[in-house]
Every structure is written in structure tokens, then in C-alpha cells.
C-alpha atoms as a PDB file:
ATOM      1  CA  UNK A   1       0.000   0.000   0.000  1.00  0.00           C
ATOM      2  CA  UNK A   2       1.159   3.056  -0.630  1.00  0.00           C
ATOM      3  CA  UNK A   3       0.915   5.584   1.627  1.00  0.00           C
ATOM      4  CA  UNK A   4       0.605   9.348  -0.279  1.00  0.00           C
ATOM      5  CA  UNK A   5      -0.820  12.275   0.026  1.00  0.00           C
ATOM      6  CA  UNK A   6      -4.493  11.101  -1.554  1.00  0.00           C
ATOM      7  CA  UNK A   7      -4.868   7.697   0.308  1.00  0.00           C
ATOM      8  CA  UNK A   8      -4.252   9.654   3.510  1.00  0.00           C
ATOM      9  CA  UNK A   9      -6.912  11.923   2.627  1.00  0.00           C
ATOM     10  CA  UNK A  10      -9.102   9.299   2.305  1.00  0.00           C
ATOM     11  CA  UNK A  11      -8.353   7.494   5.271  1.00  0.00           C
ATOM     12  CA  UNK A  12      -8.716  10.965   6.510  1.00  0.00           C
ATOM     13  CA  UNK A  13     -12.254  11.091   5.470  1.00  0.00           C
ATOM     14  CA  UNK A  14     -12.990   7.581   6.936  1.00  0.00           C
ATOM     15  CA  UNK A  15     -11.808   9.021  10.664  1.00  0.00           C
ATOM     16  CA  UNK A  16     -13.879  11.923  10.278  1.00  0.00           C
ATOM     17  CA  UNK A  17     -16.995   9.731   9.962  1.00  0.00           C
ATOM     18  CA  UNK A  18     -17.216   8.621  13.750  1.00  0.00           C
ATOM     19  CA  UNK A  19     -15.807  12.016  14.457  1.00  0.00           C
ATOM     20  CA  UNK A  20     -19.073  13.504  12.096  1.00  0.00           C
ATOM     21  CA  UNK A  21     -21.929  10.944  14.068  1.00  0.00           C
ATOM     22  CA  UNK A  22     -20.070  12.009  17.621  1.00  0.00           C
ATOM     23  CA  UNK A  23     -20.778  16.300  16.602  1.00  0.00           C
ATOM     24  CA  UNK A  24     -24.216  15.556  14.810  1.00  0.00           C
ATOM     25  CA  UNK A  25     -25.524  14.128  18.476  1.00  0.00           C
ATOM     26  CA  UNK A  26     -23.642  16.719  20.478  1.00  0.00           C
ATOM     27  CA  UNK A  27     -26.254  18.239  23.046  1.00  0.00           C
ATOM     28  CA  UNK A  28     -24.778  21.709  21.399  1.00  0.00           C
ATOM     29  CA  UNK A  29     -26.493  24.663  19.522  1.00  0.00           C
ATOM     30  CA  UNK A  30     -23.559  24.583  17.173  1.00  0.00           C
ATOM     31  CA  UNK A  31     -23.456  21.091  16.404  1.00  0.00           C
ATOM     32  CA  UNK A  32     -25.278  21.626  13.230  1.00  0.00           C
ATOM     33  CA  UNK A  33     -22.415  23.877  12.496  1.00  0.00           C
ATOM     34  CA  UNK A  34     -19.368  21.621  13.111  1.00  0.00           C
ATOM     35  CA  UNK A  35     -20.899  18.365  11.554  1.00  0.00           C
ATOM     36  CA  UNK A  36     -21.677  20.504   8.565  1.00  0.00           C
ATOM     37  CA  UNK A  37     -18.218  21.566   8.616  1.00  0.00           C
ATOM     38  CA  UNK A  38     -17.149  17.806   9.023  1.00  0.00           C
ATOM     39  CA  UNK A  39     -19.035  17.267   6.177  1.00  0.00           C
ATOM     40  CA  UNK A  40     -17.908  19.485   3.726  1.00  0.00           C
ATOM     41  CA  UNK A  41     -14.190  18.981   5.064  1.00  0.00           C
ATOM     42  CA  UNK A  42     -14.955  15.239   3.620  1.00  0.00           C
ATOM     43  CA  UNK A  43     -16.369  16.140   0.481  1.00  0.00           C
ATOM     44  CA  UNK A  44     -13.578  18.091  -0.301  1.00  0.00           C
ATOM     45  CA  UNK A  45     -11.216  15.418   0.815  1.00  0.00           C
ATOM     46  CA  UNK A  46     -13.150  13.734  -1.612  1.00  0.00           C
ATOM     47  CA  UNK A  47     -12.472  15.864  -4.304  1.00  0.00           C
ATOM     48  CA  UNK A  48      -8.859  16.911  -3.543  1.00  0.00           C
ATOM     49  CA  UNK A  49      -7.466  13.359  -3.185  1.00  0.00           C
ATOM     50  CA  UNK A  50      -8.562  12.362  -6.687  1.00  0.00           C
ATOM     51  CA  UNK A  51      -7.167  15.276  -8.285  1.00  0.00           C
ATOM     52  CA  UNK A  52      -4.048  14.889  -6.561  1.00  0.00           C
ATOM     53  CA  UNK A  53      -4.049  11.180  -7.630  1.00  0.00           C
ATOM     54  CA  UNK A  54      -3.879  12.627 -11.004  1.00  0.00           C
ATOM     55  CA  UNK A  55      -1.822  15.570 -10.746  1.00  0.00           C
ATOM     56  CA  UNK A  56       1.392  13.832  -8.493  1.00  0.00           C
ATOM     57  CA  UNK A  57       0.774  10.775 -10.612  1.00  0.00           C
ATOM     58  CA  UNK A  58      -0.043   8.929  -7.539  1.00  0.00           C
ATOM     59  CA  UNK A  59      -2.697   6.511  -7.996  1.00  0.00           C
ATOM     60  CA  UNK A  60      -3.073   3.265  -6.586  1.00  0.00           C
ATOM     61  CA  UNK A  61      -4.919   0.204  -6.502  1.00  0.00           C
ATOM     62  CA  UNK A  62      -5.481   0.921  -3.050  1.00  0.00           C
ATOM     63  CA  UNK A  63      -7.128   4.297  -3.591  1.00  0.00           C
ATOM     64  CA  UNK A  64      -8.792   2.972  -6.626  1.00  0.00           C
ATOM     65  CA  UNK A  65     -10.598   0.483  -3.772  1.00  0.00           C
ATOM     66  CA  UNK A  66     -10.912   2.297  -0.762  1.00  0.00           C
ATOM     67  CA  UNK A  67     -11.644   5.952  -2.352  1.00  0.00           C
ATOM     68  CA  UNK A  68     -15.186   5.521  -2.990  1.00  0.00           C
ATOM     69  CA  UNK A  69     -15.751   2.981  -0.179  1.00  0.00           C
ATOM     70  CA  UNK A  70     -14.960   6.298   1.754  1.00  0.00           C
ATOM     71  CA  UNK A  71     -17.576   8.104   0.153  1.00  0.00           C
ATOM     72  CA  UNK A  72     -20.207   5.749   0.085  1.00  0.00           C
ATOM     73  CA  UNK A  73     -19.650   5.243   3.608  1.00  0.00           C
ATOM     74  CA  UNK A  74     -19.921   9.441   4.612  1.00  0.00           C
ATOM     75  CA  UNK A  75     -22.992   9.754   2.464  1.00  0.00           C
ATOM     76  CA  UNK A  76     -24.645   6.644   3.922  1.00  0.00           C
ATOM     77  CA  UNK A  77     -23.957   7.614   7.394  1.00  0.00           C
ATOM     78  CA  UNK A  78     -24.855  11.352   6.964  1.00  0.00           C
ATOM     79  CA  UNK A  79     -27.779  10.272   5.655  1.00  0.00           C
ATOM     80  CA  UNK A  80     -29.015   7.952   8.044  1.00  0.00           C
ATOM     81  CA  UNK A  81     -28.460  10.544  10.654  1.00  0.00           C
ATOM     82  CA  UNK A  82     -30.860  12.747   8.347  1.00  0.00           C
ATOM     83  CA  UNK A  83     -33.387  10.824   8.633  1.00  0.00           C
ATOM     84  CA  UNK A  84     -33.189   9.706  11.960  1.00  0.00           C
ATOM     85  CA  UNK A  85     -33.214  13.458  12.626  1.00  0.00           C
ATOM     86  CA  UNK A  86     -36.433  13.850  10.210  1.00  0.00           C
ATOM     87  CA  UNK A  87     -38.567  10.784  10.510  1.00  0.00           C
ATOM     88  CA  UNK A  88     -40.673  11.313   7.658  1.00  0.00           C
ATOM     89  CA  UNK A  89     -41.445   9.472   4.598  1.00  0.00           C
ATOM     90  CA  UNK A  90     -40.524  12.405   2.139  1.00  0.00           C
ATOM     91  CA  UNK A  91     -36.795  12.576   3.664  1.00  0.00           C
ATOM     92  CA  UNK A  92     -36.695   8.472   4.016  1.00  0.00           C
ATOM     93  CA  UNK A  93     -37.716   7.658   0.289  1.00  0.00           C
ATOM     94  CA  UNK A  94     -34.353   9.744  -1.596  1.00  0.00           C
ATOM     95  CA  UNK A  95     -32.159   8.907   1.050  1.00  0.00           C
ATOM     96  CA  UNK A  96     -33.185   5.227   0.821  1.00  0.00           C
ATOM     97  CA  UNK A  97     -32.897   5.304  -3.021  1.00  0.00           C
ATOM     98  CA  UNK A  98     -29.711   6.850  -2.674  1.00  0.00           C
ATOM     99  CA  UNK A  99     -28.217   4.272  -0.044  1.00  0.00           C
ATOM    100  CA  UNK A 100     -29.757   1.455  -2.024  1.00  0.00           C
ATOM    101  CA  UNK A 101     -28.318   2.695  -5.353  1.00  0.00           C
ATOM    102  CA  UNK A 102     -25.077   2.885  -4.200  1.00  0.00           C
ATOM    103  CA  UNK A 103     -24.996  -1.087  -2.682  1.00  0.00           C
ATOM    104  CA  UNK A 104     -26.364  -2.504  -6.284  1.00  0.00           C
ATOM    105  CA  UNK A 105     -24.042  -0.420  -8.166  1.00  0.00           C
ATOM    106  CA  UNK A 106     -21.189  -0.677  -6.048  1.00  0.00           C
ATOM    107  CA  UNK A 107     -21.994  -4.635  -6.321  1.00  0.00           C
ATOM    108  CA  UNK A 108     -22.489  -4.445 -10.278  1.00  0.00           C
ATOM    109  CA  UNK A 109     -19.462  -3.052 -10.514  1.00  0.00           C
ATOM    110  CA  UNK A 110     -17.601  -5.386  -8.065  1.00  0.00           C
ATOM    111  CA  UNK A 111     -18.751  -8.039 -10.253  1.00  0.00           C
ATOM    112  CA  UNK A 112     -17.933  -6.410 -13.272  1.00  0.00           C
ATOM    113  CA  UNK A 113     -14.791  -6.337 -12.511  1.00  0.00           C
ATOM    114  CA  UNK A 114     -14.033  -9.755 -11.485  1.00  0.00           C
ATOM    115  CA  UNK A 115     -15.172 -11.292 -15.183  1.00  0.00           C
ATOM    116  CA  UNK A 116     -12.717  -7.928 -16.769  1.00  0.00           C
ATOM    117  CA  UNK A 117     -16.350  -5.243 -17.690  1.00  0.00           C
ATOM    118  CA  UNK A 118     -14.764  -2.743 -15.542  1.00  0.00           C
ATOM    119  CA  UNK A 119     -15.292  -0.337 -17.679  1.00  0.00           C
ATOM    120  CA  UNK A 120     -18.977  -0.392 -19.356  1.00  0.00           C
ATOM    121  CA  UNK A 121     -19.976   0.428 -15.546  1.00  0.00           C
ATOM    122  CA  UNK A 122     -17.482   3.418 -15.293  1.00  0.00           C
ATOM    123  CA  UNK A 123     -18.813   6.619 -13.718  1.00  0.00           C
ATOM    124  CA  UNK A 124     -20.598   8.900 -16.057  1.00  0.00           C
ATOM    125  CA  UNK A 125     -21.517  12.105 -16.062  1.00  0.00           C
ATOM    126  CA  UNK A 126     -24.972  11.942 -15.148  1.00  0.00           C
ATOM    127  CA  UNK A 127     -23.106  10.522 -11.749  1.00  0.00           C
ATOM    128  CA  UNK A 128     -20.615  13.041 -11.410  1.00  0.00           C
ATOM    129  CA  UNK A 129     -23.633  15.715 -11.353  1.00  0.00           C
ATOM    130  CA  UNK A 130     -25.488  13.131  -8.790  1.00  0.00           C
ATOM    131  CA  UNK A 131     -22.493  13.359  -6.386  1.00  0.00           C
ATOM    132  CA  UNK A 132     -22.352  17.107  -6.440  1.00  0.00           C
ATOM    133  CA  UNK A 133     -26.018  17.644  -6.083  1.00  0.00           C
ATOM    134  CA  UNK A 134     -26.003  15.088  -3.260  1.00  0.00           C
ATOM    135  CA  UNK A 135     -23.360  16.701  -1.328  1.00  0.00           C
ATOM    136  CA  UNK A 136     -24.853  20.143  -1.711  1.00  0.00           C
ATOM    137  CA  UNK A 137     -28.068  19.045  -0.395  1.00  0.00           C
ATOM    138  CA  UNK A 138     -26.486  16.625   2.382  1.00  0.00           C
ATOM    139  CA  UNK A 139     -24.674  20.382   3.613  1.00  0.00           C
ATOM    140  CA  UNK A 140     -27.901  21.935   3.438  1.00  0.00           C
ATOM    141  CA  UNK A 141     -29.814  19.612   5.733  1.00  0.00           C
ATOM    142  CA  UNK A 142     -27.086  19.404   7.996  1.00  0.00           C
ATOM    143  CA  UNK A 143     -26.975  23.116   8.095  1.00  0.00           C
ATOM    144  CA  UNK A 144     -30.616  23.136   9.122  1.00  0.00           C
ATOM    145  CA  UNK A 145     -30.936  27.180  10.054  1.00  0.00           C
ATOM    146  CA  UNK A 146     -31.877  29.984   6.959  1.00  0.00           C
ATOM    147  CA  UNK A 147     -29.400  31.929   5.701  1.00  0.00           C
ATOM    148  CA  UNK A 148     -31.563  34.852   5.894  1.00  0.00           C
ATOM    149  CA  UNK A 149     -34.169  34.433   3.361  1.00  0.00           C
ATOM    150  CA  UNK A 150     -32.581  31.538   1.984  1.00  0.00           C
ATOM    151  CA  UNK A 151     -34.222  28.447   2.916  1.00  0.00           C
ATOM    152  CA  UNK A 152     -31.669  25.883   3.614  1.00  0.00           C
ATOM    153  CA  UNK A 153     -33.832  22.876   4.651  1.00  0.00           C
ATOM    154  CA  UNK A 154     -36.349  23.286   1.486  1.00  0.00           C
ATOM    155  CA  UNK A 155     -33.776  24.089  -1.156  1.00  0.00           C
ATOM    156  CA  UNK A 156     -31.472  20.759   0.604  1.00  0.00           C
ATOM    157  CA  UNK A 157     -34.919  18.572   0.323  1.00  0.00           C
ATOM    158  CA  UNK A 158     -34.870  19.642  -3.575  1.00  0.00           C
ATOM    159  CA  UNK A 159     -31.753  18.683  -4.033  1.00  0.00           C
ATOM    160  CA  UNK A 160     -31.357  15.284  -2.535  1.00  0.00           C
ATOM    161  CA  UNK A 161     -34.985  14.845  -4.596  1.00  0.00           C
ATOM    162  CA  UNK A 162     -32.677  15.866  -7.859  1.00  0.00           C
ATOM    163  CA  UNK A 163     -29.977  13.666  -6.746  1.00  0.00           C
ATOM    164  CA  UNK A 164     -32.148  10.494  -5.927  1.00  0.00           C
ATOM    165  CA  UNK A 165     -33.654  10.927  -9.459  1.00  0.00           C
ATOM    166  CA  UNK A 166     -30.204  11.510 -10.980  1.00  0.00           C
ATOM    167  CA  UNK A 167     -29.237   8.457  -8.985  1.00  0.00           C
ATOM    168  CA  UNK A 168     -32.125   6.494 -10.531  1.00  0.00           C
ATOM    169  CA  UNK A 169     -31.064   7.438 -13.576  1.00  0.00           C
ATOM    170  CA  UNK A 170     -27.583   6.671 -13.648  1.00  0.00           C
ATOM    171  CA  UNK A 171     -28.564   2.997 -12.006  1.00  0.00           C
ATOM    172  CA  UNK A 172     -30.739   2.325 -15.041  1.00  0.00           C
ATOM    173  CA  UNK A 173     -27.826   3.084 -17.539  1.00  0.00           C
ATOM    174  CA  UNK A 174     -25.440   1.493 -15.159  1.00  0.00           C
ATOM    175  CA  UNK A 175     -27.690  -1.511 -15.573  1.00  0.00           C
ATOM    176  CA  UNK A 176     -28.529  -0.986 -19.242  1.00  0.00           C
ATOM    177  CA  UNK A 177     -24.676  -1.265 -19.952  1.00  0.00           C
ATOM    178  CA  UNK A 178     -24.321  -4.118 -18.197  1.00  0.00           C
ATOM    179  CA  UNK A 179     -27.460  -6.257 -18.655  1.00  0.00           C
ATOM    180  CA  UNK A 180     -26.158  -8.393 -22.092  1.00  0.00           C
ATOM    181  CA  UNK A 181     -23.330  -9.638 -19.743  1.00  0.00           C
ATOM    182  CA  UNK A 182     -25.956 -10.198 -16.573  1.00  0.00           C
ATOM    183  CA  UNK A 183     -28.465 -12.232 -19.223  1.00  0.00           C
ATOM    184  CA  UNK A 184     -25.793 -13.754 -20.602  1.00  0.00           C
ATOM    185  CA  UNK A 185     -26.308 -12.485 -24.030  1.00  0.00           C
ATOM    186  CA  UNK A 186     -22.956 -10.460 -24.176  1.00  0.00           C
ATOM    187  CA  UNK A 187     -20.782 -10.890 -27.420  1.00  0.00           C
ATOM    188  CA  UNK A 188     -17.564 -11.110 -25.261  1.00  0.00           C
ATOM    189  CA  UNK A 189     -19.536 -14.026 -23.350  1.00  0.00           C
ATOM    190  CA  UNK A 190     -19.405 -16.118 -26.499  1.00  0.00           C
END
């Protein structure tokens, strides 16, 4: 294993998640404030240790694995806080299609890999914008307070609605790339 500067960013953001449950439940008016600021700490973890990866020429097969383990793992967990925080069914649906989402793909792809399909499960696009609406909207319902007439809660709930359809949608062309392999009706099957 190597250890550089963007697989100790990402074991980084797997410390901060105990650290980020710990400040959420603080009996604190600020705690909203500080797990927020856990939070986006991580997602920009997130975003600086891939693009370091790339820039110092230091990927890994170790950051390749544990990289998005580490963000699955935030988002799950900052989500399940959510909607412990707001039991309702209109915060539980996205965040379940979300957590789900991420186990099938993150399974599809797991698979994919083992039989060499890697790649017709890469990350797209429509993911990339998933990820960053998803973060945006995980910050603004950790935030919880209006930043004067800007409603954080409502315009957070939007956006994790965006991101569980984005998710949705990426899942079904995740799935759509890979189903001739799944049914077994793949050319490189034969």
C-alpha cells in the first residue's frame, strides 16, 4: 500500500466519519455547524485526493478500492443521521434510493470487474452531477438554520430529490450497460 498524500486523505475522510456521528448528536447549539463543517471537510477530501491522484501521478490500486468505499460510507452515514433526525417518509424515500443505489451499483461493478467489464460500468456524467447535487443538499440539511431568506432545509430537500432521481437514472444506464453480460447475451460471453 502506498501511503501518499491522496490515500491519507481518504483514510482521513474515513476518521472523520465517527468524528461527524459524535458532533451531529452533540447536546450543542452549534453542532449543526461543526458536523456541517465535518461534512464538507470530507467532500472536499473527496475531491482533492482524486485530483491529486492525477496531478502527483499517484494513484493506486489501493485508492482505486478504498476511495469511494470512503464516500459511500460518509454519504450513507450522513444520511441515516438525516433521517433519523427527520422521521418522515418524504426525507426516508431519496435517502433510501440513494443508499440502495449505491450497494447494487457498487456490487455491479464489483462483479464487473471480477469477469474484466470494468469499464462499461465506469462513472458517467450523469453521476458526477449526482455526487455534487447530493453533497450540496447533504450540507444543506445538515446546516438546518436559513441563511436569511434563503431556505436551507427546502432548497437541501430539492436537491437530494434531484440527486435520488439523478441516482435512478444513472442505475438504469449502469444496468442498461451491463445487462447483455448479466443475461448472458454479451458478445464477449461467447
Amino acid at each position: 500500500m502506498n501511503w501518499n498524500i491522496p490515500n491519507s486523505l481518504t483514510l482521513f475522510r474515513i476518521i472523520l466519519i465517527p468524528v461527524f456521528v459524535l458532533v451531529f448528536y452533540a447536546p450543542f447549539g452549534w453542532s449543526n455547524l461543526l458536523s456541517t463543517a465535518i461534512f464538507g471537510i470530507a467532500a472536499l477530501t473527496d475531491w482533492l485526493d482524486g485530483y491529486l491522484a492525477r496531478r502527483l501521478k499517484q494513484s493506486s490500486v489501493f485508492g482505486a478500492f478504498l476511495d469511494p468505499v470512503a464516500d459511500k460510507l460518509m454519504v450513507a452515514v450522513a444520511l441515516v443521521v438525516l433521517v433519523q433526525d427527520n422521521p418522515t417518509i418524504l426525507f426516508t424515500i431519496p435517502s433510501a434510493i440513494i443508499i440502495g443505489r449505491e450497494i447494487a451499483i457498487s456490487a455491479l461493478r464489483e462483479w464487473m470487474s471480477e469477469i474484466g467489464e470494468r469499464t462499461k460500468v465506469a462513472v458517467s456524467i450523469i453521476g458526477k452531477i449526482k455526487t455534487t447535487a447530493q453533497m450540496v443538499a447533504i450540507l444543506l440539511l445538515l446546516y438546518k438554520i436559513p441563511l436569511g431568506i434563503f431556505p436551507t432545509h427546502d432548497i437541501g430537500m430539492f436537491l437530494l430529490y434531484i440527486a435520488a432521481i439523478l441516482t435512478l437514472w444513472s442505475m438504469v444506464a449502469y444496468i442498461k450497460a451491463a445487462w447483455p453480460i448479466l443475461t448472458g447475451n454479451s458478445t464477449s460471453n461467447q
